[in-house]
PDB file of N, CA and C in Angstrom:
ATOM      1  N   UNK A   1     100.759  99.517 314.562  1.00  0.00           N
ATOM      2  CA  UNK A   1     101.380 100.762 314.247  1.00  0.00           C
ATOM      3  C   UNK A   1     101.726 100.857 312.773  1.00  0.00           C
ATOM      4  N   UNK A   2     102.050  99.713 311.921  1.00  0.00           N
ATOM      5  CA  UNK A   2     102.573  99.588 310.760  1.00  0.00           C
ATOM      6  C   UNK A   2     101.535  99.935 309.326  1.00  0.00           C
ATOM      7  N   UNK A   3     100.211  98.909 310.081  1.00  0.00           N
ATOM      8  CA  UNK A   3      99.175  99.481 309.500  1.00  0.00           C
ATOM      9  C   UNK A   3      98.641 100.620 309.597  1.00  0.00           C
ATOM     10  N   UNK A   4      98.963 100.923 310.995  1.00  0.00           N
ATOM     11  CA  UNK A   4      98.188 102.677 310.825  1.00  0.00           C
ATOM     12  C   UNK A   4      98.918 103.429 309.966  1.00  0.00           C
ATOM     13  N   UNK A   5     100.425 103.238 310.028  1.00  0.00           N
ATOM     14  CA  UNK A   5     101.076 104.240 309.089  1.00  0.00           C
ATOM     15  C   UNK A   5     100.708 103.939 307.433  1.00  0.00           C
ATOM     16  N   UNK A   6     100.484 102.765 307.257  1.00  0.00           N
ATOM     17  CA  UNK A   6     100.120 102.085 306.132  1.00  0.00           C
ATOM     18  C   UNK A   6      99.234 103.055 305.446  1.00  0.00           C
ATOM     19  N   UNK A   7      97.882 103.078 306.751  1.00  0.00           N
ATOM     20  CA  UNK A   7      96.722 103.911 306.035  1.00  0.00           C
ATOM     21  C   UNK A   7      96.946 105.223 306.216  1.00  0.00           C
ATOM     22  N   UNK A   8      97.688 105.697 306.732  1.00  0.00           N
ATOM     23  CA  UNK A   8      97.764 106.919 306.396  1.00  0.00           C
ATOM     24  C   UNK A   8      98.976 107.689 305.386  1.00  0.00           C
ATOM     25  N   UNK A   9      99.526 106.626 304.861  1.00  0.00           N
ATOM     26  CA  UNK A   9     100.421 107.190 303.866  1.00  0.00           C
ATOM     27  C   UNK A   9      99.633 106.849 302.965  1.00  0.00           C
ATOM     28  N   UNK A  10      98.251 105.966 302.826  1.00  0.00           N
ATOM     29  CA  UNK A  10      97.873 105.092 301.594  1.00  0.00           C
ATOM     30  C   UNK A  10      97.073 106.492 301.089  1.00  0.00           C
ATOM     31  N   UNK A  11      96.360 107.007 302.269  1.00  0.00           N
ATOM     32  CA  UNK A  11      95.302 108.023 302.329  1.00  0.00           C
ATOM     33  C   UNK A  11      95.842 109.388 301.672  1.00  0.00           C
ATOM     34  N   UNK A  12      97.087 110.126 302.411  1.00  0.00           N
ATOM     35  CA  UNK A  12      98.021 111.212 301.659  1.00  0.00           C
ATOM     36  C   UNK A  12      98.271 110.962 300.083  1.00  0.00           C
ATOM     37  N   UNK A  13      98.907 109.491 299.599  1.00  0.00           N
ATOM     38  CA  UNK A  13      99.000 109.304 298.460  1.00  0.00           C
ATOM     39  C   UNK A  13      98.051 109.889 297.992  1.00  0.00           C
ATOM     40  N   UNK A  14      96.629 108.885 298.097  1.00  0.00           N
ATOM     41  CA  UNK A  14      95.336 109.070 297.322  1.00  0.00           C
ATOM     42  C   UNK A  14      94.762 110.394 297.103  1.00  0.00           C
ATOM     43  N   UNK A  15      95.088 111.248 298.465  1.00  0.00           N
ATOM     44  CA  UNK A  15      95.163 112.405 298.155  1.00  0.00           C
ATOM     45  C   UNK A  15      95.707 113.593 297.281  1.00  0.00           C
ATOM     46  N   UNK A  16      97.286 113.234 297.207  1.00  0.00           N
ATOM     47  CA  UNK A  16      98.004 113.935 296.338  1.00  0.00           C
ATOM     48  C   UNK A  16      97.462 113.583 294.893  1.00  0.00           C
ATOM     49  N   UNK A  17      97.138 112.334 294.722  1.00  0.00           N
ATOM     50  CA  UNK A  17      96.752 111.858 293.337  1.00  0.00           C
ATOM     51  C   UNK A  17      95.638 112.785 292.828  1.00  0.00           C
ATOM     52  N   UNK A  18      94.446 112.607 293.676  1.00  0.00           N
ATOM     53  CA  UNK A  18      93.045 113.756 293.356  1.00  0.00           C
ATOM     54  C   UNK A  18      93.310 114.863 293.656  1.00  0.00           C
ATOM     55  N   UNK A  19      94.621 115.709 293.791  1.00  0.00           N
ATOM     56  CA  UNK A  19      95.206 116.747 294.190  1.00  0.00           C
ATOM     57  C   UNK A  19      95.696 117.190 292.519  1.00  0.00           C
ATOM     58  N   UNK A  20      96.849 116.495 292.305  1.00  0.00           N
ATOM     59  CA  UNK A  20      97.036 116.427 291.117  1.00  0.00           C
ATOM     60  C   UNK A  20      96.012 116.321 289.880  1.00  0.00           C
ATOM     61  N   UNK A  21      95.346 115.266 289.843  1.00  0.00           N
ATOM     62  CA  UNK A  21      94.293 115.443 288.753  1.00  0.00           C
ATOM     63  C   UNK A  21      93.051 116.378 288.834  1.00  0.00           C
ATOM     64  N   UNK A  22      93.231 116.959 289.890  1.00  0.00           N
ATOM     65  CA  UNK A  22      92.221 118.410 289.795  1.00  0.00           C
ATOM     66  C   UNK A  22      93.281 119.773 289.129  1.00  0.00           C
ATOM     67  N   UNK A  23      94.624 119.558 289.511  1.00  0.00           N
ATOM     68  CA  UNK A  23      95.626 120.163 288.928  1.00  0.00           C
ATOM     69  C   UNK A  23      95.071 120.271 287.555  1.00  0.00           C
ATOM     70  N   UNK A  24      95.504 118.931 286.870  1.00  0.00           N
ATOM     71  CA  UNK A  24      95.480 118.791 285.669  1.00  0.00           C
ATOM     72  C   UNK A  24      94.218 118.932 285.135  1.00  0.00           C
ATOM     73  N   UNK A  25      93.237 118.635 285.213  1.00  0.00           N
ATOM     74  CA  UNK A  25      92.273 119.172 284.781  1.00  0.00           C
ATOM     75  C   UNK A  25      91.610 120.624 285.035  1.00  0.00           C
ATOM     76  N   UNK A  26      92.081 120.822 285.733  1.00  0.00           N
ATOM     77  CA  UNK A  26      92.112 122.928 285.300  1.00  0.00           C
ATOM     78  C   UNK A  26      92.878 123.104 284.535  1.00  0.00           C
ATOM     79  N   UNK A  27      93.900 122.778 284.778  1.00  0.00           N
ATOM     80  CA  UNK A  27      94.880 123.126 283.160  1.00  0.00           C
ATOM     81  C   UNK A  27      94.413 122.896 281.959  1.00  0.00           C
ATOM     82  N   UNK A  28      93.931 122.120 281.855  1.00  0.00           N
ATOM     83  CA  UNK A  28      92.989 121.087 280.440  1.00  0.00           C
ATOM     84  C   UNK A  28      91.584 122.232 280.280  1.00  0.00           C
ATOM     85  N   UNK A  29      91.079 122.542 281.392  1.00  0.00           N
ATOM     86  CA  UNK A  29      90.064 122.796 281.183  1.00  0.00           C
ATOM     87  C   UNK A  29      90.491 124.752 280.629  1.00  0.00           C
ATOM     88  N   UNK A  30      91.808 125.561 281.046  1.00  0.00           N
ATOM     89  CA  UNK A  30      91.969 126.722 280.735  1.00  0.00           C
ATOM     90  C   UNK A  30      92.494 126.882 279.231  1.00  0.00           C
ATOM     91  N   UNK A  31      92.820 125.859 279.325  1.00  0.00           N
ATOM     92  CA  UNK A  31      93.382 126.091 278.276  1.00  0.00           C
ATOM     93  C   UNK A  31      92.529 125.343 276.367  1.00  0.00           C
ATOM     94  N   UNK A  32      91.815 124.808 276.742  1.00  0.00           N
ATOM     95  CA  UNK A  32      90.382 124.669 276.155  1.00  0.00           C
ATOM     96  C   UNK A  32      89.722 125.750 275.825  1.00  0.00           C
ATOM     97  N   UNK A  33      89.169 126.387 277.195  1.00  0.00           N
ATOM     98  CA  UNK A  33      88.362 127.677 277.387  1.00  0.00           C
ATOM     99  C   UNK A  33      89.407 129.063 276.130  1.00  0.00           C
ATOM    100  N   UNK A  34      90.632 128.474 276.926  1.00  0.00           N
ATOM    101  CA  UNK A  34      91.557 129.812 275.253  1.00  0.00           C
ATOM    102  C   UNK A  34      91.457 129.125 274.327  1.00  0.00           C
ATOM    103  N   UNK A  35      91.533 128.241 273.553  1.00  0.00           N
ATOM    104  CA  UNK A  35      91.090 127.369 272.150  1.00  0.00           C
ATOM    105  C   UNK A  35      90.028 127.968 271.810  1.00  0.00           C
ATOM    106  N   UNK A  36      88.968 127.967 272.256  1.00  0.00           N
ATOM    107  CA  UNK A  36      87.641 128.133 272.329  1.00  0.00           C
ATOM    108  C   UNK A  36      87.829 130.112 272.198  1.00  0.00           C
ATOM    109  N   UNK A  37      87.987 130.312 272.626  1.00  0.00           N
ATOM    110  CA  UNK A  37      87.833 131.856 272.605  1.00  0.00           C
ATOM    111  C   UNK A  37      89.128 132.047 271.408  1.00  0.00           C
ATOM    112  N   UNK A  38      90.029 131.173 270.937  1.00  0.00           N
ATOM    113  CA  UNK A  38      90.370 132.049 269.703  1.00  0.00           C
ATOM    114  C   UNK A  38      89.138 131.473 268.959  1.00  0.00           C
ATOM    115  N   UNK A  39      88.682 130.313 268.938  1.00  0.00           N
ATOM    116  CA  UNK A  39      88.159 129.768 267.873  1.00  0.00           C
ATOM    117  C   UNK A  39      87.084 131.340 266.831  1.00  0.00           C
ATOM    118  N   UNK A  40      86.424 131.793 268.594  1.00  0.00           N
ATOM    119  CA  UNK A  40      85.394 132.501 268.424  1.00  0.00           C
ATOM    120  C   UNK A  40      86.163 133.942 267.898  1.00  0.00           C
ATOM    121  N   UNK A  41      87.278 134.058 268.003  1.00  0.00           N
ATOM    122  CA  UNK A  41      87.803 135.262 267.600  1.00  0.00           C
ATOM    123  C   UNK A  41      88.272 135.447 266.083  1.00  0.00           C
ATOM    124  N   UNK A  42      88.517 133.573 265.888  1.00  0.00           N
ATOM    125  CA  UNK A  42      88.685 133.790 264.316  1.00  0.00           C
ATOM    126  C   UNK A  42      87.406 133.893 263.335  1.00  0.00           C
ATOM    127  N   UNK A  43      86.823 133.549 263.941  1.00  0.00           N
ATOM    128  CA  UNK A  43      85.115 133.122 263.491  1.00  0.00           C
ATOM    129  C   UNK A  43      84.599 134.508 263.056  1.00  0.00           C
ATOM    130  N   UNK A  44      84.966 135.297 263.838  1.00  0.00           N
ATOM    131  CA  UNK A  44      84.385 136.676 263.829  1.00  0.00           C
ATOM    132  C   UNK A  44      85.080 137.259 262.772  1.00  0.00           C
ATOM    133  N   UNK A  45      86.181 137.554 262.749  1.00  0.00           N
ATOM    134  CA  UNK A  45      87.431 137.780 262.031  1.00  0.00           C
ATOM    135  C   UNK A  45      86.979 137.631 260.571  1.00  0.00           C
ATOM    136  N   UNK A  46      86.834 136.209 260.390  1.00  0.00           N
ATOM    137  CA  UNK A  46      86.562 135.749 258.872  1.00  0.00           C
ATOM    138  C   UNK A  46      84.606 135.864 258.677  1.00  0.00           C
ATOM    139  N   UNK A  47      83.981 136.026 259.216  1.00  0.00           N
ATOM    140  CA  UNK A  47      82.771 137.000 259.026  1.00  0.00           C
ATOM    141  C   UNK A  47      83.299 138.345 258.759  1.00  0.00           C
ATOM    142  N   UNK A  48      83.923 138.777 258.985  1.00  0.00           N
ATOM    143  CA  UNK A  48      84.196 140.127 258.451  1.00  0.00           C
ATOM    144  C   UNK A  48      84.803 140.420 257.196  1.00  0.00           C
ATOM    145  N   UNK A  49      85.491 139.241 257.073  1.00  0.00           N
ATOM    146  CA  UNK A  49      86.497 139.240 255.675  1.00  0.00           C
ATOM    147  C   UNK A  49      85.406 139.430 254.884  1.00  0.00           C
ATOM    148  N   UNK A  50      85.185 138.101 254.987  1.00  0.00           N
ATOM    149  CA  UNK A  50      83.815 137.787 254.085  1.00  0.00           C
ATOM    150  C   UNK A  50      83.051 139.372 253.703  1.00  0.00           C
ATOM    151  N   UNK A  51      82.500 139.677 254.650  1.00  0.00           N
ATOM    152  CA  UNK A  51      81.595 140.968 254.401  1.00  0.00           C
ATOM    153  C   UNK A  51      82.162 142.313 254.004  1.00  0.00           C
ATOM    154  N   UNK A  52      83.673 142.286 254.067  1.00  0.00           N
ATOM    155  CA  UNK A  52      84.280 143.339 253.106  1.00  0.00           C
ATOM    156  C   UNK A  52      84.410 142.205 251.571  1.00  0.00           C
ATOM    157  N   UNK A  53      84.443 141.157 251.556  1.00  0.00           N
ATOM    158  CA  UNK A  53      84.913 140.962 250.211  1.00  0.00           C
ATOM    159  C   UNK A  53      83.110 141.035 249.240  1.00  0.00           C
ATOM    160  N   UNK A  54      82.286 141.029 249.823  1.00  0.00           N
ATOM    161  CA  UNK A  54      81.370 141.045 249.419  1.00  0.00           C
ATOM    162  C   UNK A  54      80.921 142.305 248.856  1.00  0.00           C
ATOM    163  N   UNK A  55      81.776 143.257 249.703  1.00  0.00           N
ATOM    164  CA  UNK A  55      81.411 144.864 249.593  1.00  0.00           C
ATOM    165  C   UNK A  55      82.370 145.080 248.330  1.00  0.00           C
ATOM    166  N   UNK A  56      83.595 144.736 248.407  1.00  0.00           N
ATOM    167  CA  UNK A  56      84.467 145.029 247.529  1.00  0.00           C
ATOM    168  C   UNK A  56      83.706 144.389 245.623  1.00  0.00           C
ATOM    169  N   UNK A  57      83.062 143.285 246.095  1.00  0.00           N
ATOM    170  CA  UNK A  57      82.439 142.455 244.503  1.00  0.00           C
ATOM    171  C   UNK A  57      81.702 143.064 244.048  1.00  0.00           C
ATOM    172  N   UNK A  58      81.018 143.977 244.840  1.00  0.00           N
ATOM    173  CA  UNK A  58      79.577 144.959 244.785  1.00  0.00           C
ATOM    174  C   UNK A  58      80.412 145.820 243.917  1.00  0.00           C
ATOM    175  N   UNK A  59      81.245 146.420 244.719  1.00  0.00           N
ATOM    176  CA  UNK A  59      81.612 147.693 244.058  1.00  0.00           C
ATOM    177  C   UNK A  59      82.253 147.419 242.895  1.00  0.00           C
ATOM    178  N   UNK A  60      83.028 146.591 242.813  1.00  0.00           N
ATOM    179  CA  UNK A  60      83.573 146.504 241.354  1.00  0.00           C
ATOM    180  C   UNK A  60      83.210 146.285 240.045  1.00  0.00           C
ATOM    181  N   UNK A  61      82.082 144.780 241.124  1.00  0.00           N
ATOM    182  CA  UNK A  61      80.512 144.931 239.589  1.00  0.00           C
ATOM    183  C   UNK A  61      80.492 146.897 239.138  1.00  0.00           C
ATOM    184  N   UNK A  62      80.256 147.307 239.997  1.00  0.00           N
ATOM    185  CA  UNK A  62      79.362 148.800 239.515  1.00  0.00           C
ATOM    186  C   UNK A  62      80.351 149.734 238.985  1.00  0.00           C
ATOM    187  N   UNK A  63      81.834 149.500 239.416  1.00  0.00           N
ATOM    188  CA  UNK A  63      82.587 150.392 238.685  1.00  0.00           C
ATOM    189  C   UNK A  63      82.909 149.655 237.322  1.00  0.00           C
ATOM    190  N   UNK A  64      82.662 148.491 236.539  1.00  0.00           N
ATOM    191  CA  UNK A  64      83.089 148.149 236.020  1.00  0.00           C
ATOM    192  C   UNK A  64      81.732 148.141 234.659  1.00  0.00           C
ATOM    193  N   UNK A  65      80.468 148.335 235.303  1.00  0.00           N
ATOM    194  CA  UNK A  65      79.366 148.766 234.640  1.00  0.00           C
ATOM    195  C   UNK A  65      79.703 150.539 234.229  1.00  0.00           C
ATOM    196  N   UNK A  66      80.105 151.133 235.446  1.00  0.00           N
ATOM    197  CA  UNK A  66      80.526 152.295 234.592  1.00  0.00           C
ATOM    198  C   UNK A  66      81.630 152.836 233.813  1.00  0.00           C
ATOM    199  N   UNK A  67      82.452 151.810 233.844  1.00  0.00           N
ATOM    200  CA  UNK A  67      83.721 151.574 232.780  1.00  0.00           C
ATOM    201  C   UNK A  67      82.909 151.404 231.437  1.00  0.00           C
ATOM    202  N   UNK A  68      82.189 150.476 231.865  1.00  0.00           N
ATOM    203  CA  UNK A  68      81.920 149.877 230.071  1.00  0.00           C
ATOM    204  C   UNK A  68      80.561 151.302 229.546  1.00  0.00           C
ATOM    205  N   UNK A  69      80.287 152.111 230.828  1.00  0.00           N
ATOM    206  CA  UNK A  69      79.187 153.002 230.342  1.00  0.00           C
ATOM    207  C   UNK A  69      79.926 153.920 229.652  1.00  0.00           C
ATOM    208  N   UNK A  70      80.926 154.445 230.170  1.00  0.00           N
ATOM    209  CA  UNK A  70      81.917 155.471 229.816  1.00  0.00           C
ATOM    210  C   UNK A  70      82.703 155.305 228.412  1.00  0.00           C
ATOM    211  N   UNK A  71      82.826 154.049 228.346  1.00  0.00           N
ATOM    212  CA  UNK A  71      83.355 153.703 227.322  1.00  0.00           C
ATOM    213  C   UNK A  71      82.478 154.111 226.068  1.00  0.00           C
ATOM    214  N   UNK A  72      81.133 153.772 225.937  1.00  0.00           N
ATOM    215  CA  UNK A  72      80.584 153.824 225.017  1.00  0.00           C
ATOM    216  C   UNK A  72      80.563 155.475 224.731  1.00  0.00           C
ATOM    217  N   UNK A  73      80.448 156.244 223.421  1.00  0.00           N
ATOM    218  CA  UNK A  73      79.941 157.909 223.227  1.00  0.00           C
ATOM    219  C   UNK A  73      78.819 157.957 223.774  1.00  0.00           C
ATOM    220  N   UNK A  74      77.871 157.814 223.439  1.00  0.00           N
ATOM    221  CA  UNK A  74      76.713 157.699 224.290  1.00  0.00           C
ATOM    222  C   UNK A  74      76.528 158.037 225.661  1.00  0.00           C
ATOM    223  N   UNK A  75      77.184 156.801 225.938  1.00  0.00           N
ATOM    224  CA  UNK A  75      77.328 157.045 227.845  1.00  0.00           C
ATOM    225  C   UNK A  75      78.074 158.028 228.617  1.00  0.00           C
ATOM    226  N   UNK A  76      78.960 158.628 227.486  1.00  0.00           N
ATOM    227  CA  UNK A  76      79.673 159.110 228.479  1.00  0.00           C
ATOM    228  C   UNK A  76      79.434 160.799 228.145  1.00  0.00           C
ATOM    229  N   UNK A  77      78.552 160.939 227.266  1.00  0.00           N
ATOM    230  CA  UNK A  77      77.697 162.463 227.151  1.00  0.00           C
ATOM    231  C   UNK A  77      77.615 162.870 228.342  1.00  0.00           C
ATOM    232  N   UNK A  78      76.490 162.141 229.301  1.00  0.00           N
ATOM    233  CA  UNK A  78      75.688 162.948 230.234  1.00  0.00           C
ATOM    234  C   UNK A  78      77.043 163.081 231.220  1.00  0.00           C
ATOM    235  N   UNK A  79      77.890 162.276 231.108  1.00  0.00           N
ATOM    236  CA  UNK A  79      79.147 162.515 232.271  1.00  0.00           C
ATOM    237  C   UNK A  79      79.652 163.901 232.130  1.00  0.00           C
ATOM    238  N   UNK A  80      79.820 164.074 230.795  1.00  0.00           N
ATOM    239  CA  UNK A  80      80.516 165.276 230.065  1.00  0.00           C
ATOM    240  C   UNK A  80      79.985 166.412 230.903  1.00  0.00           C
ATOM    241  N   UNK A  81      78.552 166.254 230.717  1.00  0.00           N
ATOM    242  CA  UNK A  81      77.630 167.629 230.757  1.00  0.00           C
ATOM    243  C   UNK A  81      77.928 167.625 232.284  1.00  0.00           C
ATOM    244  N   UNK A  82      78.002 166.347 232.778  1.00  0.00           N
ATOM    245  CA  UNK A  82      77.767 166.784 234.752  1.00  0.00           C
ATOM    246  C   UNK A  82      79.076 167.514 235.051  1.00  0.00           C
ATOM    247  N   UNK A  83      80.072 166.516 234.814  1.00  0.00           N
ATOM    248  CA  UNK A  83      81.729 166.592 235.391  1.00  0.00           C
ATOM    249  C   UNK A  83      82.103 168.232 234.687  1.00  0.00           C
ATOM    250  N   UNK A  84      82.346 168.161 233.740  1.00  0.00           N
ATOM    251  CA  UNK A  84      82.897 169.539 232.811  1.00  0.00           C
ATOM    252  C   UNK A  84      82.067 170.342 232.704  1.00  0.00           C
ATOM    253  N   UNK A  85      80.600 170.192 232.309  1.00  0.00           N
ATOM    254  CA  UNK A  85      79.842 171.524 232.035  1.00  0.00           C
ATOM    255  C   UNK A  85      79.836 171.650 230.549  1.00  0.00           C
ATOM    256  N   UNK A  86      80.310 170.847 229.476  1.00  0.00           N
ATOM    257  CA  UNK A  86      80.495 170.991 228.337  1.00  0.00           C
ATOM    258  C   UNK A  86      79.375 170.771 227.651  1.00  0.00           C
ATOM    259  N   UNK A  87      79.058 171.269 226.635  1.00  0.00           N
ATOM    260  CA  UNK A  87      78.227 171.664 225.798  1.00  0.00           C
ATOM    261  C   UNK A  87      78.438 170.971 224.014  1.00  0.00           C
ATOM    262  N   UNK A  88      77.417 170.799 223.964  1.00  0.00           N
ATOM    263  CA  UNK A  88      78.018 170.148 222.128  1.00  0.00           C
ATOM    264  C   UNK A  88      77.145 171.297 221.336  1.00  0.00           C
ATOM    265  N   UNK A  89      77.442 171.690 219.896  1.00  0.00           N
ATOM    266  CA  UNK A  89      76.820 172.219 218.787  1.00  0.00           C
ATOM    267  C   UNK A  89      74.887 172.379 219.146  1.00  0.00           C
ATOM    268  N   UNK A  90      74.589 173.513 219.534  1.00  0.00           N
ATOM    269  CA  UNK A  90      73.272 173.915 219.771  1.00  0.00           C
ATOM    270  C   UNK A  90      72.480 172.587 220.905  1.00  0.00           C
ATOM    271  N   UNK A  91      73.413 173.025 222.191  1.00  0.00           N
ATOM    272  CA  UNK A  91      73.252 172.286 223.275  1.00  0.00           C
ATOM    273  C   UNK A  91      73.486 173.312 223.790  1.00  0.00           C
ATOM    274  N   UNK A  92      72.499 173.193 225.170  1.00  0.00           N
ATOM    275  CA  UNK A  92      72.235 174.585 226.177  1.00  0.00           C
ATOM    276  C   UNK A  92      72.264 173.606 227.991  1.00  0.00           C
ATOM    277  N   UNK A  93      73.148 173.881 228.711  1.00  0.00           N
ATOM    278  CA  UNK A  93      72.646 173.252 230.137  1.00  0.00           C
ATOM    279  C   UNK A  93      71.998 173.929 231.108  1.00  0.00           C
ATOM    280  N   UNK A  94      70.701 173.988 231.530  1.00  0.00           N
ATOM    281  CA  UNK A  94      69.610 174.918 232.191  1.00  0.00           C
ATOM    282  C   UNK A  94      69.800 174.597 233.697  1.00  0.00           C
ATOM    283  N   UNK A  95      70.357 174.750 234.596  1.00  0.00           N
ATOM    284  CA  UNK A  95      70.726 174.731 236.287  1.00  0.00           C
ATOM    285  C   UNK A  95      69.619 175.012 237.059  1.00  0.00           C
ATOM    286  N   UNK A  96      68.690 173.808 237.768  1.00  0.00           N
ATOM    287  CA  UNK A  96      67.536 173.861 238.308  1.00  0.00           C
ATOM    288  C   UNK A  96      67.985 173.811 239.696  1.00  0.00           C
ATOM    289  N   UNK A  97      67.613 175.012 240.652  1.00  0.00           N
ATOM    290  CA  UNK A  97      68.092 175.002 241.956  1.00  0.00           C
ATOM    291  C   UNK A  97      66.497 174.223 242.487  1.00  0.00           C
ATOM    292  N   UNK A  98      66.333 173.569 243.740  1.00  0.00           N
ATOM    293  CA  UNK A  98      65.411 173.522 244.110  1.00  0.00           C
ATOM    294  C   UNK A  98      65.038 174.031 244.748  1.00  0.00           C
ATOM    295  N   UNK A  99      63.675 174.396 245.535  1.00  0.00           N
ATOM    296  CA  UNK A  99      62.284 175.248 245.986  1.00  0.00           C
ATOM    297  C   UNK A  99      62.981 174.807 247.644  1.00  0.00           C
ATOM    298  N   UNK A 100      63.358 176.160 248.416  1.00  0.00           N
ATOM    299  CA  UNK A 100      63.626 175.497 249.413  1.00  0.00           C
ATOM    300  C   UNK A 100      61.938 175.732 250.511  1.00  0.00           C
ATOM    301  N   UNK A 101      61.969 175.380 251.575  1.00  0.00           N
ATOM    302  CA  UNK A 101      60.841 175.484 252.453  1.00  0.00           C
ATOM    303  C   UNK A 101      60.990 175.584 253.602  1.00  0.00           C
TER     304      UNK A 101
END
């Protein structure tokens, strides 16, 4: 009788034990799976940074090409003529509509 109870408390134990470590390893394993899904959320995140800061370098190269265009007299004639409409000493601006179809 002593042994039977023996094995069957030995058996419940062993049970609760692989009871428990299936516990714990779902836990391990959910909480991994969220690690993992921020990982992928920051990943994305900073691909994006990236690709606005890339946009932002672009643009500043080009505003900063037309800083230094503007700057010069030269360069900043044809601005004159677009933005204002202004005219210098026996200068004429001729307004070409295009051919519609």
């Amino acid at each position: 009788m002593k042994k039977r109870a023996a094995l069957v408390f030995r058996f419940f134990s062993r049970l609760a034990v692989a009871a428990m470590t299936l516990v714990v390893l779902a836990l391990v394993s959910i909480q991994f799976a969220r690690i993992v899904n921020a990982n992928v959320a920051m990943a994305r995140s900073l691909s994006s940074v990236q690709k606005d800061i890339g946009t932002l370098q672009h643009r500043k190269r080009s505003e900063q090409r037309e800083i230094r265009r503007l700057m010069d007299p030269q360069g900043a004639v044809p601005e004159i003529h677009d933005r204002l409409h202004l005219v210098g000493p026996n200068e004429t601006i001729i307004y070409v509509k295009p051919i519609r179809q």
